[in-house]
C-alpha atoms as a PDB file:
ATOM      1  CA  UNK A   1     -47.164 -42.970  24.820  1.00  0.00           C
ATOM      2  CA  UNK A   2     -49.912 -44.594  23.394  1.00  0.00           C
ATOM      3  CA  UNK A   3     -51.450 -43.927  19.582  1.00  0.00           C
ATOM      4  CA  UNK A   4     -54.458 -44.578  18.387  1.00  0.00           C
ATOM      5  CA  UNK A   5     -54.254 -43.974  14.637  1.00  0.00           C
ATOM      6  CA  UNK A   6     -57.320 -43.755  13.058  1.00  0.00           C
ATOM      7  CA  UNK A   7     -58.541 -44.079   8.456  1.00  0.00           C
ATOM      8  CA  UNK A   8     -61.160 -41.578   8.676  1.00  0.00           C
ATOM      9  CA  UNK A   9     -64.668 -42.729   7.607  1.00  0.00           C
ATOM     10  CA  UNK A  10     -65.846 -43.358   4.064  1.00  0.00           C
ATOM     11  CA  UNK A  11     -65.697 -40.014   1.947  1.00  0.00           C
ATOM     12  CA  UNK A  12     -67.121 -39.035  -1.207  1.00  0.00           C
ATOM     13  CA  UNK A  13     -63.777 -39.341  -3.102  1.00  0.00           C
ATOM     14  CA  UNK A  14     -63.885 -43.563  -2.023  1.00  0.00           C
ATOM     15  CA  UNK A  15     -67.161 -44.039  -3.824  1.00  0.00           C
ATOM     16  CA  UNK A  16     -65.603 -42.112  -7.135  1.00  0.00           C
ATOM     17  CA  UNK A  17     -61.911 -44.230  -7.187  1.00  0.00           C
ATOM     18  CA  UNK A  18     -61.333 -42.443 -10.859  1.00  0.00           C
ATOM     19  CA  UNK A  19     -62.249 -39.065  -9.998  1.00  0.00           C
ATOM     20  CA  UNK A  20     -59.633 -36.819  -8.678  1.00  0.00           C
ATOM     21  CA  UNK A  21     -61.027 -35.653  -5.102  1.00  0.00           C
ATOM     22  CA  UNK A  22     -58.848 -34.382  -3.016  1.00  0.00           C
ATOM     23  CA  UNK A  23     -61.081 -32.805  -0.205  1.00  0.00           C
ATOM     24  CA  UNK A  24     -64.133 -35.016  -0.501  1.00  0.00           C
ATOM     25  CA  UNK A  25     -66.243 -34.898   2.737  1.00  0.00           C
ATOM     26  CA  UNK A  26     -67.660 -37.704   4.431  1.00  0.00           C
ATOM     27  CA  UNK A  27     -70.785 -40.229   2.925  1.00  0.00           C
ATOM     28  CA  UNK A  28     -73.621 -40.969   5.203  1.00  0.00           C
ATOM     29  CA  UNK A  29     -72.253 -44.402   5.876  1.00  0.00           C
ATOM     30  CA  UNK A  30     -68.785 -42.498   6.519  1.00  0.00           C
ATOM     31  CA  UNK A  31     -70.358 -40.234   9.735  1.00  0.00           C
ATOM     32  CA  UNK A  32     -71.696 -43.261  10.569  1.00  0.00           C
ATOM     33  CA  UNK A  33     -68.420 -44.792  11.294  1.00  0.00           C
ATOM     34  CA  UNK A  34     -67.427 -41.515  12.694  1.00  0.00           C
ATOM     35  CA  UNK A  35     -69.785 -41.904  15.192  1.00  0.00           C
ATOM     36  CA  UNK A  36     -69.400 -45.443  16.129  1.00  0.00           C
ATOM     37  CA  UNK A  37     -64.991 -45.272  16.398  1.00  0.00           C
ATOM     38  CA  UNK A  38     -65.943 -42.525  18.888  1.00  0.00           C
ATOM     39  CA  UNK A  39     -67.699 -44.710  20.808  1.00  0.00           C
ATOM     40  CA  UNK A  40     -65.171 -47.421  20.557  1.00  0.00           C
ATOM     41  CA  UNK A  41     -62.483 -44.608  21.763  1.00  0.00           C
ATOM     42  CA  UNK A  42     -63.862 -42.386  24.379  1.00  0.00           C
ATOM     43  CA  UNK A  43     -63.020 -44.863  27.399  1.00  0.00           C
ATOM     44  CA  UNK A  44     -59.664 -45.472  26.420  1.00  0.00           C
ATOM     45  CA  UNK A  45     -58.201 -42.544  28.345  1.00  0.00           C
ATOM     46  CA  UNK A  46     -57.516 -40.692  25.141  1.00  0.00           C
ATOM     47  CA  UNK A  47     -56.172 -37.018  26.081  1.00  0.00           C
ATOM     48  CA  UNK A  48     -55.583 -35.522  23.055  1.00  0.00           C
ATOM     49  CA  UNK A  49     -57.257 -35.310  19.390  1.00  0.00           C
ATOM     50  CA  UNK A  50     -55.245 -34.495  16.268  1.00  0.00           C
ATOM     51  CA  UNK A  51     -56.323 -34.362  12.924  1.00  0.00           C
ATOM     52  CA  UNK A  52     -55.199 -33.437   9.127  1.00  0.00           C
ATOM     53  CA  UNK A  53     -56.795 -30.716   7.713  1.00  0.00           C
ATOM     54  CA  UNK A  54     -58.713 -32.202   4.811  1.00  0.00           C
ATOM     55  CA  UNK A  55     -62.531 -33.000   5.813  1.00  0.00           C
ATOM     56  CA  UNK A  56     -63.060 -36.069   5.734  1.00  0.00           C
ATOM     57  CA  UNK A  57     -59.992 -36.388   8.689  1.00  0.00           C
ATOM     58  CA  UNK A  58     -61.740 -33.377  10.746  1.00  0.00           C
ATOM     59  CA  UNK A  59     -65.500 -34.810  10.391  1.00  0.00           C
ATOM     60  CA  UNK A  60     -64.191 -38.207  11.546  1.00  0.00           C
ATOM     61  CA  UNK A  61     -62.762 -36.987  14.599  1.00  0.00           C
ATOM     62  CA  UNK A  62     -65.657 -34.770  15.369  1.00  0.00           C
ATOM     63  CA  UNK A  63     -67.795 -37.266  17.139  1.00  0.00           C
ATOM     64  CA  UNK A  64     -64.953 -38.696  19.756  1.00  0.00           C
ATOM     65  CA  UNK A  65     -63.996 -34.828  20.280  1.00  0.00           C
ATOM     66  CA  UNK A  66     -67.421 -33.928  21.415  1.00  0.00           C
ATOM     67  CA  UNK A  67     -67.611 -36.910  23.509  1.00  0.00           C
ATOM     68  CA  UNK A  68     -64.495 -36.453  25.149  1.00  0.00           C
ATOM     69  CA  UNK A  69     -65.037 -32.243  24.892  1.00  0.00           C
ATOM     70  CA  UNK A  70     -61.541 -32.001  23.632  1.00  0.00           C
ATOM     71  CA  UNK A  71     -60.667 -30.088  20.591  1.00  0.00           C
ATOM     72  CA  UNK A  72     -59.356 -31.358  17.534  1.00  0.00           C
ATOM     73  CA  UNK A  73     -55.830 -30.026  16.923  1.00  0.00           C
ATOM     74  CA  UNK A  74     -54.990 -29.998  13.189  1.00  0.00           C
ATOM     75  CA  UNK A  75     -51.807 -30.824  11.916  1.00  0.00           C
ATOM     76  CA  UNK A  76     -51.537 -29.709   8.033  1.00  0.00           C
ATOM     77  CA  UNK A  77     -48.410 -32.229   7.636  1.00  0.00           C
ATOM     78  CA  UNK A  78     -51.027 -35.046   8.226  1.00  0.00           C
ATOM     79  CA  UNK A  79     -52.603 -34.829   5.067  1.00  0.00           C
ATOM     80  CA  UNK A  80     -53.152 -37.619   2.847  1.00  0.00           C
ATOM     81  CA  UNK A  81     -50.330 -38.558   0.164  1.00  0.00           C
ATOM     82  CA  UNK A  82     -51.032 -36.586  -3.436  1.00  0.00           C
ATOM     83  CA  UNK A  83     -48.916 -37.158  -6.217  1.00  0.00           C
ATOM     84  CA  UNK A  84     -51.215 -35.070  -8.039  1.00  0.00           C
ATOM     85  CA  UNK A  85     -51.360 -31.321  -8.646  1.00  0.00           C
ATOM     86  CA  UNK A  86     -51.386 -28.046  -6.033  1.00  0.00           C
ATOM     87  CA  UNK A  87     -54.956 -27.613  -4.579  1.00  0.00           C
ATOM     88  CA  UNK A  88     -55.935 -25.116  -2.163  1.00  0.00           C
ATOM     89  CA  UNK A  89     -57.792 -25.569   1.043  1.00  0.00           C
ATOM     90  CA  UNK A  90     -60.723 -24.265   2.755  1.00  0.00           C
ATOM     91  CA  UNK A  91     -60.159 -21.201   4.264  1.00  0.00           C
ATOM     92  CA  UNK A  92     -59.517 -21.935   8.399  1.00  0.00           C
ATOM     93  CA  UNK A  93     -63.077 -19.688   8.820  1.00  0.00           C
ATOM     94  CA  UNK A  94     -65.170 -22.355   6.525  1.00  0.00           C
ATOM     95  CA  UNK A  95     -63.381 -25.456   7.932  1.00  0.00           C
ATOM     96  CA  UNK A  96     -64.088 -24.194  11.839  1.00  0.00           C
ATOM     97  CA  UNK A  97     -68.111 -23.244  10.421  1.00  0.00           C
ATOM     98  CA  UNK A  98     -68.126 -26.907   9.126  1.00  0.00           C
ATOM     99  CA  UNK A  99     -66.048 -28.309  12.346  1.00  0.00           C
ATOM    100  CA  UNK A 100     -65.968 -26.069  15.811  1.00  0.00           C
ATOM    101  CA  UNK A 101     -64.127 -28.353  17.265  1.00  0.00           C
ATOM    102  CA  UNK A 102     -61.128 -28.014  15.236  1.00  0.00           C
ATOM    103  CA  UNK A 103     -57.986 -25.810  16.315  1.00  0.00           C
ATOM    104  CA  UNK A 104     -55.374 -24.935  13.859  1.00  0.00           C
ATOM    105  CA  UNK A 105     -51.198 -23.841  14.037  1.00  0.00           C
ATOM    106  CA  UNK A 106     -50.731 -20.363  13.430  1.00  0.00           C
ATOM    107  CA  UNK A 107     -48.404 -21.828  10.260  1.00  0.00           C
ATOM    108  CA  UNK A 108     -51.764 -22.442   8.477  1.00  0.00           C
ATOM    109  CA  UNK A 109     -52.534 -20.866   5.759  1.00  0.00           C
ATOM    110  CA  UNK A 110     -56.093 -18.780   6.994  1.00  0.00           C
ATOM    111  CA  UNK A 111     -57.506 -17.966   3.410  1.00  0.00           C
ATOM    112  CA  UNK A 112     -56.786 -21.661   2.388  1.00  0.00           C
ATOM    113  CA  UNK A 113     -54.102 -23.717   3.698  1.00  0.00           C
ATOM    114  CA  UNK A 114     -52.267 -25.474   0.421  1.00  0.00           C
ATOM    115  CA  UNK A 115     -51.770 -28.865  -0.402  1.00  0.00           C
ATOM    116  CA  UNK A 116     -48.540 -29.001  -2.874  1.00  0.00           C
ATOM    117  CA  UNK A 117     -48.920 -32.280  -3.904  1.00  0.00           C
ATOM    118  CA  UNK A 118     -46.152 -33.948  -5.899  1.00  0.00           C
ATOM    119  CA  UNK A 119     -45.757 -36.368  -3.313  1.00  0.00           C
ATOM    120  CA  UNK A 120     -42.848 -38.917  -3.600  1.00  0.00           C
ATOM    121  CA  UNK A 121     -41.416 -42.081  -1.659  1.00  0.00           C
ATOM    122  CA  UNK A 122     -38.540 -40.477  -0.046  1.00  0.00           C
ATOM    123  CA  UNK A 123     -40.542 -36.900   0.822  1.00  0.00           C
ATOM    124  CA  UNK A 124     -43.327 -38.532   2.386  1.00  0.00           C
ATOM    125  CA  UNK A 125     -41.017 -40.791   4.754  1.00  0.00           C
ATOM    126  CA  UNK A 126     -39.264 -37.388   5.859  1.00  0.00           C
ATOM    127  CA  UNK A 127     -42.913 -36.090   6.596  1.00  0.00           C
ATOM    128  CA  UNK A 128     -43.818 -38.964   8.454  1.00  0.00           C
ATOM    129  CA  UNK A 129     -40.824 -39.178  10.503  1.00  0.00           C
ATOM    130  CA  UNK A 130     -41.437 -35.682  11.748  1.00  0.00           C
ATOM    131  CA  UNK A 131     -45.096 -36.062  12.471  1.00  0.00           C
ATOM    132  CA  UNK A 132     -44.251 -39.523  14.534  1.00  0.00           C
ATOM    133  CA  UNK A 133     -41.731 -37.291  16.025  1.00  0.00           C
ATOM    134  CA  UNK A 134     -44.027 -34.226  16.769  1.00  0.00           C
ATOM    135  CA  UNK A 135     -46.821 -36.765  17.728  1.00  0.00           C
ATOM    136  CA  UNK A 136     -45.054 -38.610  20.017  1.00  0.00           C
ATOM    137  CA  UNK A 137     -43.495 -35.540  21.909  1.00  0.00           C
ATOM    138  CA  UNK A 138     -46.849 -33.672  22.265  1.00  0.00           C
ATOM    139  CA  UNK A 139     -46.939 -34.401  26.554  1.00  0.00           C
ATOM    140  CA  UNK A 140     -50.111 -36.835  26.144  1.00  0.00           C
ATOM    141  CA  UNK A 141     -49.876 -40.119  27.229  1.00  0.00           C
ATOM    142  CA  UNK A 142     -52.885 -41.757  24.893  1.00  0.00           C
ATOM    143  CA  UNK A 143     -53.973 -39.980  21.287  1.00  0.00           C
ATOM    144  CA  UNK A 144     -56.366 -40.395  18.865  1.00  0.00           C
ATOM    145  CA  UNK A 145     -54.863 -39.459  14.985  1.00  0.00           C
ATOM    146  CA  UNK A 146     -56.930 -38.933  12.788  1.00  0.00           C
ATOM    147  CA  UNK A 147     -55.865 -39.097   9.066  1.00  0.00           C
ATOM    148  CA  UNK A 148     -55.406 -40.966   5.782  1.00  0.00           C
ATOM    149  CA  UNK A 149     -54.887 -44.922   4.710  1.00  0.00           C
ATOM    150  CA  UNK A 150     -51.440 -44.115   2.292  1.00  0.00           C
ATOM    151  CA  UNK A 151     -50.180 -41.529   5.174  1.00  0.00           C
ATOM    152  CA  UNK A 152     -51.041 -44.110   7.766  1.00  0.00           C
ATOM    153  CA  UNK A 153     -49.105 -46.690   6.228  1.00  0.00           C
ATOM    154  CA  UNK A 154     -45.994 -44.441   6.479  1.00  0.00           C
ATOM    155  CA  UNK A 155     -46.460 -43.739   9.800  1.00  0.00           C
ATOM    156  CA  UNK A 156     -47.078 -47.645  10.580  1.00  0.00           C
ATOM    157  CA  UNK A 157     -43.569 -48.262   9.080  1.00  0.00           C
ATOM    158  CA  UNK A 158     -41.908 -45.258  10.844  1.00  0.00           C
ATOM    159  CA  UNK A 159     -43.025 -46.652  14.207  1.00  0.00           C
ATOM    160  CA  UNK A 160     -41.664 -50.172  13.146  1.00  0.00           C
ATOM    161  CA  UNK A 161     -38.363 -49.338  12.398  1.00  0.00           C
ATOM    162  CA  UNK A 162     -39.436 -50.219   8.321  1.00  0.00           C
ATOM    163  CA  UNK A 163     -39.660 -46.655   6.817  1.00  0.00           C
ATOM    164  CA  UNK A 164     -38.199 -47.647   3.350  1.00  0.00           C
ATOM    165  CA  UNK A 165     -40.037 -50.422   2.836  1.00  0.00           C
ATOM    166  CA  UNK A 166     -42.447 -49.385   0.721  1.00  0.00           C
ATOM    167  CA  UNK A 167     -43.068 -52.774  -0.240  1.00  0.00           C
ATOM    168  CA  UNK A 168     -44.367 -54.025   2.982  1.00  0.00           C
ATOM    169  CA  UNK A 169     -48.033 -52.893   3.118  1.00  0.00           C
ATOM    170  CA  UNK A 170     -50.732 -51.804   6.123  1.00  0.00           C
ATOM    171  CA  UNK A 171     -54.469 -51.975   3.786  1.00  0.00           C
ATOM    172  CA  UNK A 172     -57.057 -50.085   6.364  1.00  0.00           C
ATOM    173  CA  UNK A 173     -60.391 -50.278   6.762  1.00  0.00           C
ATOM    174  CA  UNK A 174     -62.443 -46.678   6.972  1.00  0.00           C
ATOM    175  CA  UNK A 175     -62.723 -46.198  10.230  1.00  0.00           C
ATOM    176  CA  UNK A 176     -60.094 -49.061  10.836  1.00  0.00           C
ATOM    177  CA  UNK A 177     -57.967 -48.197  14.631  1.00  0.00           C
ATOM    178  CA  UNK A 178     -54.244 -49.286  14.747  1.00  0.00           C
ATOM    179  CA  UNK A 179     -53.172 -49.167  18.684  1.00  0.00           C
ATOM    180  CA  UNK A 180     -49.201 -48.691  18.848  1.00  0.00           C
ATOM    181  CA  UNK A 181     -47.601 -48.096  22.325  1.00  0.00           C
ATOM    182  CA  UNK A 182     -44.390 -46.423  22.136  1.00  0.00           C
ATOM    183  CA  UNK A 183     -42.051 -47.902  25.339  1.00  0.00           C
ATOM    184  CA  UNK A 184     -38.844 -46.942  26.280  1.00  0.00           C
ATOM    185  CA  UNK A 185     -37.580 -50.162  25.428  1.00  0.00           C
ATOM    186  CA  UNK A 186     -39.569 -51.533  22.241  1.00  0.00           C
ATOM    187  CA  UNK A 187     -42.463 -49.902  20.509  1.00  0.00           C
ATOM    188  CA  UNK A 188     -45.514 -52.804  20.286  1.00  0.00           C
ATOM    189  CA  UNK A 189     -47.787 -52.995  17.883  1.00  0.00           C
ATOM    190  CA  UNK A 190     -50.929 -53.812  19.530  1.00  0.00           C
ATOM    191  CA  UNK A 191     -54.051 -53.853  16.825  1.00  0.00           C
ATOM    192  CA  UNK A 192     -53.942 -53.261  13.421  1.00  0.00           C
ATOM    193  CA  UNK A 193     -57.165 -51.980  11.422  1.00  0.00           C
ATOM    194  CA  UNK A 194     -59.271 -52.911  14.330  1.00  0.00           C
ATOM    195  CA  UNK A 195     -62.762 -52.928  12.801  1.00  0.00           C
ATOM    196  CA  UNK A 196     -64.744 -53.948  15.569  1.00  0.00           C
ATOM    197  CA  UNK A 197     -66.634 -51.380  16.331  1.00  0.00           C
ATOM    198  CA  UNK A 198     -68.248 -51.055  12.902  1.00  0.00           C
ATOM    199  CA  UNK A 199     -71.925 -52.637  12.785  1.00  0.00           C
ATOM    200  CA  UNK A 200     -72.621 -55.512   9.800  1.00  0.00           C
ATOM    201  CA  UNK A 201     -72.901 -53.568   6.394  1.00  0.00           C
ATOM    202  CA  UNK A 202     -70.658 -50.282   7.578  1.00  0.00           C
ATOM    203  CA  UNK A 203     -67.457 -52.470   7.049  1.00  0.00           C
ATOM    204  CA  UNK A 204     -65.868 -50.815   3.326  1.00  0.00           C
ATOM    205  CA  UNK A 205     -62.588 -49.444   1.998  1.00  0.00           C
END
């Protein structure tokens, strides 16, 4: 199986570092890049699109799911890492109004699916390791993953074999692709934060 895990594009919240924002929606530059990784991703044979909930994730993946006219499966355990405090959701009505293509599990929560926060090291790894799991299990041979640069790390490590090594960083782009092909034999690590497809003056963090 191949994965093509995906930062989203630049939101809101990346423009305000100091401001707590945990479901900031995409910047102009930010759909942007949406629209350009799409491009870079629609011929790579990519049959399925997941997504976490939060809306910066879903607009990201919007463009390559309309090119490809596949919907975007959402996967609440893909949301970004949150040390912080409990916030609610959009309710699954507002978030398919702001993105049609978007499907959801039937574990959402419809009048706003919660985000517990209160992330730690040893929590997160377990979620990771389930979603690599889930992820890699779903039947498709190439996926796009749309989701979060701290999440993303995690799953990097998972895939490696380095889960608890927090230490050992992956920084990523917005709109930065990491290509991972998961063999039989070895899993190979084929791009990371591929940036390419970003025009001069989209590049940012």
């Amino acid at each position: 199986m191949e994965l093509y895990l995906v930062r989203h594009g630049q939101s809101v919240g990346n423009t305000m570092p100091d401001r707590d924002m945990p479901d900031s929606p995409l910047t102009e530059r930010g759909l942007a890049q949406a629209g350009r990784v799409g491009m870079y991703l629609r011929d790579r044979g990519i049959a399925g699109i997941f997504a976490s909930p939060l809306i910066r994730a879903l607009q990201s993946a919007q463009p390559l799911a309309q090119l490809l006219h596949l919907p975007v499966q959402v996967r609440k355990e893909l949301y970004e890492v949150r040390e912080g405090g409990l916030y609610i959701g959009p309710s699954l009505q507002s978030l398919s109004e702001c993105v049609p293509e978007a499907v959801f599990q039937n574990t959402m929560e419809k009048d706003g699916w919660v985000y517990p926060g209160g992330d730690y090291h040893e929590i997160v790894v377990q979620r990771a390791r389930e979603m690599l799991r889930q992820l890699t299990m779903c039947g498709e041979e190439r996926i796009a993953v749309f989701c979060h640069g701290n999440f993303n790390e995690y799953l990097i490590r998972e895939a490696l074999g380095i889960a608890s090594s927090a230490h050992i960083r992956f920084p990523q782009a917005n709109t930065g692709v990491t290509h991972i092909i998961f063999r039989e034999q070895a899993t190979e690590l084929i791009k990371l934060n591929d940036t390419t497809h970003l025009e001069a003056g989209q590049l940012s963090h």
